[in-house]
Protein backbone atom coordinates (compact mmCIF):
# COMPACT_ATOMS: atom_id res chain seq x y z
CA UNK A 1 139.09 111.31 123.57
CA UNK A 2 141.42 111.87 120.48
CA UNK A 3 140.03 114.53 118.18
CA UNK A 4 139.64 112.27 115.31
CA UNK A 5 137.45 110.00 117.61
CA UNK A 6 135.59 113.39 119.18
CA UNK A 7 135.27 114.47 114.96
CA UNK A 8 133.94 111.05 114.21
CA UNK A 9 131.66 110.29 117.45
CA UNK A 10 131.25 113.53 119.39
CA UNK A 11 132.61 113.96 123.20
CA UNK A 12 129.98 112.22 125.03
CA UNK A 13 130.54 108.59 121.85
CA UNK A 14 132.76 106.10 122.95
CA UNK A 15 135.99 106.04 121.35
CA UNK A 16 136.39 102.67 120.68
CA UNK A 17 133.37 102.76 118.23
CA UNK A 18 134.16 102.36 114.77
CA UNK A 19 134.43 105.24 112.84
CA UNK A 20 131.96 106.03 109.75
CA UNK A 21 132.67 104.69 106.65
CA UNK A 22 132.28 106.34 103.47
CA UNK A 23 129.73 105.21 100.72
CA UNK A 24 129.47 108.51 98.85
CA UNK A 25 133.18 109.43 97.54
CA UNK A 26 133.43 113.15 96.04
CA UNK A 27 136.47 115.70 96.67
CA UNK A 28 133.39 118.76 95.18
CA UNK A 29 132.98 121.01 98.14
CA UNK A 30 129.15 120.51 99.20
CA UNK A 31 128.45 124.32 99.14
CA UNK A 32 131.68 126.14 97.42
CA UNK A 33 131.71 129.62 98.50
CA UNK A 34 131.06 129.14 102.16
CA UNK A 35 133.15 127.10 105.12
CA UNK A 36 131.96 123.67 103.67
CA UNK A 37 133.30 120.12 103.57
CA UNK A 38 132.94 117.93 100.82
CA UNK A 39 130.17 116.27 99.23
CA UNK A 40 131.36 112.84 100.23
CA UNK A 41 129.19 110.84 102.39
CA UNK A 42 129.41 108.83 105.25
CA UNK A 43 127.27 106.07 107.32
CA UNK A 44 127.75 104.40 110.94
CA UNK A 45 127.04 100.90 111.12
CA UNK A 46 123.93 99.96 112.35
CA UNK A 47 125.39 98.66 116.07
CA UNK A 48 126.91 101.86 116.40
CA UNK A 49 124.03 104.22 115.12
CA UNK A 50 121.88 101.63 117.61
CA UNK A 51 124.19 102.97 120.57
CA UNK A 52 124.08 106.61 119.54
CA UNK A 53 120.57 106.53 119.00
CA UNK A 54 120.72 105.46 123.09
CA UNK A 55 122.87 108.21 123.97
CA UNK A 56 120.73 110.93 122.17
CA UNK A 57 117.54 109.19 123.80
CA UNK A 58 119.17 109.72 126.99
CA UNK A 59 120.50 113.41 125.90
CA UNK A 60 117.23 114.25 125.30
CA UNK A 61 115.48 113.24 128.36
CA UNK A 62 117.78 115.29 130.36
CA UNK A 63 117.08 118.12 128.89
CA UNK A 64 115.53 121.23 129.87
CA UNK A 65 115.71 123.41 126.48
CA UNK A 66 116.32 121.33 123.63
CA UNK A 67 116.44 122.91 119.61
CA UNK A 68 115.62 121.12 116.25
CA UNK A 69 118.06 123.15 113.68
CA UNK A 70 116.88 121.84 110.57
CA UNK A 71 118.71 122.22 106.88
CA UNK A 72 117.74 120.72 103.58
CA UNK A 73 118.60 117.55 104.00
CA UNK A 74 115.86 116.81 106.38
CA UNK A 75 113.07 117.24 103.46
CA UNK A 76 114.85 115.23 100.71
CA UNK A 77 113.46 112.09 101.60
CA UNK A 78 109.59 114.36 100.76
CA UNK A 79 111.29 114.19 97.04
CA UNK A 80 113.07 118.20 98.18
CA UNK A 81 116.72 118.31 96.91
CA UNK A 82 119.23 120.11 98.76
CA UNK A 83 122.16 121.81 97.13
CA UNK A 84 124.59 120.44 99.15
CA UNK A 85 123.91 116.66 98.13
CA UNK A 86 126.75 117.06 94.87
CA UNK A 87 127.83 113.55 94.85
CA UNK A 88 127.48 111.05 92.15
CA UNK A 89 125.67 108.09 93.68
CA UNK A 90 124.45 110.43 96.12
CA UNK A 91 122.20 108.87 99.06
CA UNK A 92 119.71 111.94 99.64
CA UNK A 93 118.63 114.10 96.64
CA UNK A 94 120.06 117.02 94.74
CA UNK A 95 118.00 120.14 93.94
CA UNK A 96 116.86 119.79 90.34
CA UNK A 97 116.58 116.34 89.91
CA UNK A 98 113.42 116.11 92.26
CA UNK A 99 111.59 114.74 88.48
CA UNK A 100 108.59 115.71 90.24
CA UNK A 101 108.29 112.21 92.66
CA UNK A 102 108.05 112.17 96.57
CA UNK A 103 109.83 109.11 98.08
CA UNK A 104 107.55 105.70 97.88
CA UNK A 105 104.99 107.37 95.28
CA UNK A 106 104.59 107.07 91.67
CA UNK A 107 102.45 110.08 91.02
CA UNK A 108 103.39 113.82 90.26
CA UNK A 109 103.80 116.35 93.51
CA UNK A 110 103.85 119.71 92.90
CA UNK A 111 106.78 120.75 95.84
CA UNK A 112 104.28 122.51 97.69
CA UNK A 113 102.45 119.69 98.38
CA UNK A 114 104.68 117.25 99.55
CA UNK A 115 104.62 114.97 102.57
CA UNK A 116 106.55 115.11 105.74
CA UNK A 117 108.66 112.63 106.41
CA UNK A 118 108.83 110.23 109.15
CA UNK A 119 111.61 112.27 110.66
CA UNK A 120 109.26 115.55 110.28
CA UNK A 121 106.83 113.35 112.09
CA UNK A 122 109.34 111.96 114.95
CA UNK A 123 110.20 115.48 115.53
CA UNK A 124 106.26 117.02 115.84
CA UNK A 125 106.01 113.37 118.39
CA UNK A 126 108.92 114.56 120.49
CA UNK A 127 107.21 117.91 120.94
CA UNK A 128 103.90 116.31 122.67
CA UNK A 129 105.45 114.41 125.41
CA UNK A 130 107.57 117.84 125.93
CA UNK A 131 111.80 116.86 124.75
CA UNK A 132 111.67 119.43 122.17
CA UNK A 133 111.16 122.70 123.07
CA UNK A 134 111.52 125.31 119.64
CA UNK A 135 112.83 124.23 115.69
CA UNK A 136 114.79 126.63 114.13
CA UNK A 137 114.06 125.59 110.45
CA UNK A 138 115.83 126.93 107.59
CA UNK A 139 113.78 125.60 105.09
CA UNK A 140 110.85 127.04 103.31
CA UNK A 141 108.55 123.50 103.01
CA UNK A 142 105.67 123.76 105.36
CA UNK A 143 106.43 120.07 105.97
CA UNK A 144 106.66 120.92 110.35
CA UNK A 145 103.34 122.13 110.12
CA UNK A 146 101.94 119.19 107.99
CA UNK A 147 103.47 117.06 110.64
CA UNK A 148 101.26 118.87 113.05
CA UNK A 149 104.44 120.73 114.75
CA UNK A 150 102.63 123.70 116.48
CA UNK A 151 103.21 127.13 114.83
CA UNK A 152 104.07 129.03 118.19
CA UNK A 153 107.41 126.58 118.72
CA UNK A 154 108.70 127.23 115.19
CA UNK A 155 110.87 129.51 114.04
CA UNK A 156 111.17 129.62 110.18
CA UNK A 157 114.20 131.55 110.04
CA UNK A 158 114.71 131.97 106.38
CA UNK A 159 111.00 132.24 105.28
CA UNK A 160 107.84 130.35 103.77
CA UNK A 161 106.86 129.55 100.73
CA UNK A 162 102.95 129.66 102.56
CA UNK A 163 103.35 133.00 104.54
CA UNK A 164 103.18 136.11 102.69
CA UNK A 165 104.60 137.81 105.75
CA UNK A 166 107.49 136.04 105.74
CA UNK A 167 108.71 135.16 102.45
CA UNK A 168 111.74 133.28 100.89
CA UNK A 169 114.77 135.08 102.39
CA UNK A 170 117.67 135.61 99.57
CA UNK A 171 121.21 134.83 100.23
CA UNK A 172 121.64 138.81 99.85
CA UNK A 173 118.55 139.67 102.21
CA UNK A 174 117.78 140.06 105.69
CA UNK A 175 116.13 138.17 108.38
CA UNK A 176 112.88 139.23 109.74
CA UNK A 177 113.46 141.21 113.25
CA UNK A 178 111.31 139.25 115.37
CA UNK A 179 112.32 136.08 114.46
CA UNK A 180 115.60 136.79 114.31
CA UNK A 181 115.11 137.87 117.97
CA UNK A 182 113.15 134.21 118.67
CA UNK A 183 116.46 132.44 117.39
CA UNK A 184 119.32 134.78 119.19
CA UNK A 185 117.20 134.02 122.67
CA UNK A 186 117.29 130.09 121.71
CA UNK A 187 121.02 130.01 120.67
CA UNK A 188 121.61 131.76 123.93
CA UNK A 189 119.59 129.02 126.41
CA UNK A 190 119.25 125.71 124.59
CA UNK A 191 120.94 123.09 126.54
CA UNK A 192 121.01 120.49 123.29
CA UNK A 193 120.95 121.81 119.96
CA UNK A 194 120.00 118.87 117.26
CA UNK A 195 121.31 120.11 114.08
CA UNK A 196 119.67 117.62 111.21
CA UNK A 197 120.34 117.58 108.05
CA UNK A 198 122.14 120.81 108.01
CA UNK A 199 125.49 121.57 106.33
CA UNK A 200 126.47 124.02 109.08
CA UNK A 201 128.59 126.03 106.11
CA UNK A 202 128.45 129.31 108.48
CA UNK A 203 125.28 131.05 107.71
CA UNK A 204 124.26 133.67 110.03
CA UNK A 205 122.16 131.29 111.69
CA UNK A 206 124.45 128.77 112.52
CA UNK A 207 124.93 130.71 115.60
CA UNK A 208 122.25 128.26 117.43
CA UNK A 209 124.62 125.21 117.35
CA UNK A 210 127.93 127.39 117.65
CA UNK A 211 126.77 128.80 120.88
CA UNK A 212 125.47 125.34 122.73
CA UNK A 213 128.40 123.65 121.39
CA UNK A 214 130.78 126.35 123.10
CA UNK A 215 128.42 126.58 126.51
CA UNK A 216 128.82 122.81 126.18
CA UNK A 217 132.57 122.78 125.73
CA UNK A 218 133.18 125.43 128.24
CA UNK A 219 131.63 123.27 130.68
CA UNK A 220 133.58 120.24 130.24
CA UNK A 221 132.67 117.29 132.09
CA UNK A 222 129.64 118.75 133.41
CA UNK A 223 127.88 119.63 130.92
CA UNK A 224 125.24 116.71 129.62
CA UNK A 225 123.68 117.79 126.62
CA UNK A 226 125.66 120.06 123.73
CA UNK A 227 125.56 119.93 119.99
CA UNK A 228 124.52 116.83 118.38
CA UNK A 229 124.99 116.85 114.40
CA UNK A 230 123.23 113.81 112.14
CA UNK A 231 124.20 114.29 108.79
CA UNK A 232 125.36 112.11 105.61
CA UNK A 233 128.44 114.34 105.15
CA UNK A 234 130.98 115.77 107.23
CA UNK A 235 130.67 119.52 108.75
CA UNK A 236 133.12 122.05 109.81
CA UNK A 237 131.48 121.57 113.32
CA UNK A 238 132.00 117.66 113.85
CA UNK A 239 134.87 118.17 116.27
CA UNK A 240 132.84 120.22 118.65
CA UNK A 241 129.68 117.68 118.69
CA UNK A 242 128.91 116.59 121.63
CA UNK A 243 127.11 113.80 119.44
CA UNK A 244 127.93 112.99 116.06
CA UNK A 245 125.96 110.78 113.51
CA UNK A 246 126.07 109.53 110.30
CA UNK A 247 123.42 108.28 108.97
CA UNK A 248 120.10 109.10 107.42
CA UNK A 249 117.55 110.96 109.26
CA UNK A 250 114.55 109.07 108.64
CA UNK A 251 115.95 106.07 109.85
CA UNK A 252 118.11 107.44 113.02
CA UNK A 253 114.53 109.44 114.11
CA UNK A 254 112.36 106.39 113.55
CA UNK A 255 115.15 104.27 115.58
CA UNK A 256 114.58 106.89 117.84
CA UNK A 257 110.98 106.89 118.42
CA UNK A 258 111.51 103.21 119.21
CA UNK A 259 113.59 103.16 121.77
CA UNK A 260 111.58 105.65 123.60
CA UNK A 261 108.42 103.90 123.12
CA UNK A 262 110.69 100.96 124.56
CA UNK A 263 112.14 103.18 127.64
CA UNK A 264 108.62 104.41 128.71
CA UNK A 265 107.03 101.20 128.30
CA UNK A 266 109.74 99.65 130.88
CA UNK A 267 109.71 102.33 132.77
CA UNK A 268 105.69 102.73 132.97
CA UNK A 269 106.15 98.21 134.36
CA UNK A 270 108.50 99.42 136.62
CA UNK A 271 106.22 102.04 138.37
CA UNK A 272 103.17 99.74 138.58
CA UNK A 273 105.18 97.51 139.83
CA UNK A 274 106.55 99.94 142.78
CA UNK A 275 102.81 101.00 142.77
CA UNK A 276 103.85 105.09 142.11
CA UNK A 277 101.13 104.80 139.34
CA UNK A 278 98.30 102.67 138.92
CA UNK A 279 96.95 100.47 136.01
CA UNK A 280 94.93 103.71 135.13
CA UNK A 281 97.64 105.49 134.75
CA UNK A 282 96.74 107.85 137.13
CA UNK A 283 99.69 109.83 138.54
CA UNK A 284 100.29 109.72 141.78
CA UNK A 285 101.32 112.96 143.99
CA UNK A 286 105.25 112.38 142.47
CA UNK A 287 104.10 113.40 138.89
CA UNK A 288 108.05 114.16 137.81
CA UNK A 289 109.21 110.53 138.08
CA UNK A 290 106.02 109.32 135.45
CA UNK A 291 106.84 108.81 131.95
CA UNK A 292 104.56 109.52 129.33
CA UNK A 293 101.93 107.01 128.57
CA UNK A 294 103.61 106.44 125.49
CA UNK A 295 105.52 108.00 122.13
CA UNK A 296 103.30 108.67 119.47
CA UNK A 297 104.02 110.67 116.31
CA UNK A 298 101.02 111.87 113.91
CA UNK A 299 98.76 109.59 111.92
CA UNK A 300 98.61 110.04 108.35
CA UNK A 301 94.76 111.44 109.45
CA UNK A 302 96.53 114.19 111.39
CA UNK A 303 98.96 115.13 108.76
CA UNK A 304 95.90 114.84 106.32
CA UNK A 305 93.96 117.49 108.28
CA UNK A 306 96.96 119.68 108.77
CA UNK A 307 97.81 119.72 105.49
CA UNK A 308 94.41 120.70 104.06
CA UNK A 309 94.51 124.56 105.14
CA UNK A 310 98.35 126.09 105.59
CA UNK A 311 96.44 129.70 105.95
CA UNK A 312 95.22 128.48 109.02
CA UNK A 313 98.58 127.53 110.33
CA UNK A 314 99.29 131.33 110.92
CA UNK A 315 95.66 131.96 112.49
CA UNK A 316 97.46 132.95 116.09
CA UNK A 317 100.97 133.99 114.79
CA UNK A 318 99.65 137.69 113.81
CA UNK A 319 96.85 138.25 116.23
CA UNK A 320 96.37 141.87 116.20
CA UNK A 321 97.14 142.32 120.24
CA UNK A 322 100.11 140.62 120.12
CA UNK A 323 102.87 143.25 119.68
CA UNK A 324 105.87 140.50 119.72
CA UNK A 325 105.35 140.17 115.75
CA UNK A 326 107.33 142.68 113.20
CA UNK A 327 104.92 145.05 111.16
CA UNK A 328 106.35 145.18 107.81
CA UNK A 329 104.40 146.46 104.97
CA UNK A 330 104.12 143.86 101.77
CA UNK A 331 106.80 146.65 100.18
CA UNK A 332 108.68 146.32 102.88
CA UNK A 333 108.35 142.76 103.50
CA UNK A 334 109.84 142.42 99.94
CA UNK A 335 112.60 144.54 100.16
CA UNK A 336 114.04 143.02 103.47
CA UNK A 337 113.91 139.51 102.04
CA UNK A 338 114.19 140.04 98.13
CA UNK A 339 116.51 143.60 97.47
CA UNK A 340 117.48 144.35 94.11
């Protein structure tokens, strides 16, 4: 595979796909001041998104340790802007012009109570039937955790706006020690990294996709999972995807979601049929070869209830015999993530 075709597909795309085409145009860096493309924007056609969407399904059922790595661009669609959406005409949402409006409302949502979006809610879905393993999130939304995504598998690298031990990180602070700790262990095993909605502009941690993209590359041939990127705009890290895709999240996630639901649901006939599970679905002694039942990703009810009390989301994350969490004082808290 050329590089162009590796840039515009990842190593594991077929070449002869079309490449993106660009909707968005801008020559404005998307975050000037760090190793950033532009703000132009790009989209895959539909047949080709359909058949990277199949790849990534297939990606993700092979894999033992997979990562969300989530940026800003995953939350725009909740009516969050991102900084790196620059463009005029722009497809996602820039910060500041948010007018106060989450996607398909009309009324007025303060930012800390917006909705997740489907792709939040894709995400918390692969989680229960086990193909995603931790989520490195670098935003400060609460929106996994509306979505139902289970506190102990998330990592919110560069703080909360609901957790008072673990505040908004400044560009000029410092990671907390634990979870800083959580994310070097991750960057060091994950087999596929899915970085969404993420300019990958080098931030410190950026180190989860560099390092699966380079176990990935190092392995060649081999190696089945890697980095996959799905993004609008281009990223300094395109030509070492193992899967590339542009397009928006909401719509590759919930294209995603189908075609699992599809794949279990064949699969599920297929082993009725061979009789290795019955119309119970009761597993039989092989348990490894039985799908889930089915894909499922919360109902608004469940992101209702989760929503309600975000205290509650850190009820087991500082249990007091649990020595894995940093001790910080509120001073100190404050000074890590906020210094003068």
């Amino acid at each position: 595979m050329t590089q162009q075709s590796n840039a515009a597909h990842g190593s594991l795309g077929d070449p002869t796909w079309p490449v993106a085409r660009c909707v968005v145009q801008s020559k404005e860096l998307a975050r000037p001041g760090y190793k950033s493309e532009t703000a132009a924007e790009y989209l895959d056609s539909p047949e080709v998104i359909d058949a990277k969407v199949a790849v990534l399904a297939h990606m993700l059922r092979k894999s033992p340790a997979t990562v969300a790595y989530t940026g800003a661009g995953l939350s725009t669609a909740a009516g969050i802007g991102d900084y790196a959406s620059r463009a005029s005409g722009t497809l996602a949402l820039r910060w500041g012009d948010e007018k106060g409006k989450q996607a398909g409302t009309k009324a007025k949502v303060s930012m800390r109570a917006r909705q997740p979006t489907q792709a939040h809610r894709v995400l918390a879905g692969l989680e229960r039937v086990g193909l995603l393993h931790q989520w490195i999130n670098q935003n400060h939304d609460g929106l996994a955790q509306k979505a139902t995504f289970p506190q102990e598998r998330l990592v919110e690298i560069h703080g909360s706006w609901f957790d008072a031990r673990n505040p908004v990180v400044k560009m000029n602070g410092s990671l907390r020690s634990d979870l800083y700790a959580r994310m070097c262990h991750w960057a060091s095993t994950a087999h596929v990294v899915l970085a969404l909605g993420t300019s990958l502009s080098g931030l410190a941690a950026d180190m989860v996709p560099e390092e699966c993209a380079r176990r990935a590359s190092a392995a060649g041939s081999r190696h089945d999972g890697g980095l996959v990127i799905v993004a609008l705009q281009r990223t300094r890290l395109d030509g070492s995807a193992s899967l590339r895709i542009f397009a928006k999240l909401d719509d590759i996630m919930e294209r995603l979601a189908r075609r699992l639901e599809r794949d279990y649901a064949e699969e599920r006939q297929a082993l009725m049929r061979t009789g290795a599970v019955d119309r119970n679905q009761r597993q039989q002694p092989k348990e490894e070869t039985v799908p889930p039942v089915s894909f499922s990703w919360p109902t608004d009810a469940e992101v209702a209830a989760a929503s309600r009390h975000p205290e509650q989301w850190y009820a087991n994350a500082y249990r007091a015999d649990d020595k894995s969490w940093t001790r910080e004082t509120r001073a100190q808290c404050l000074a890590r993530s906020n210094p003068s």
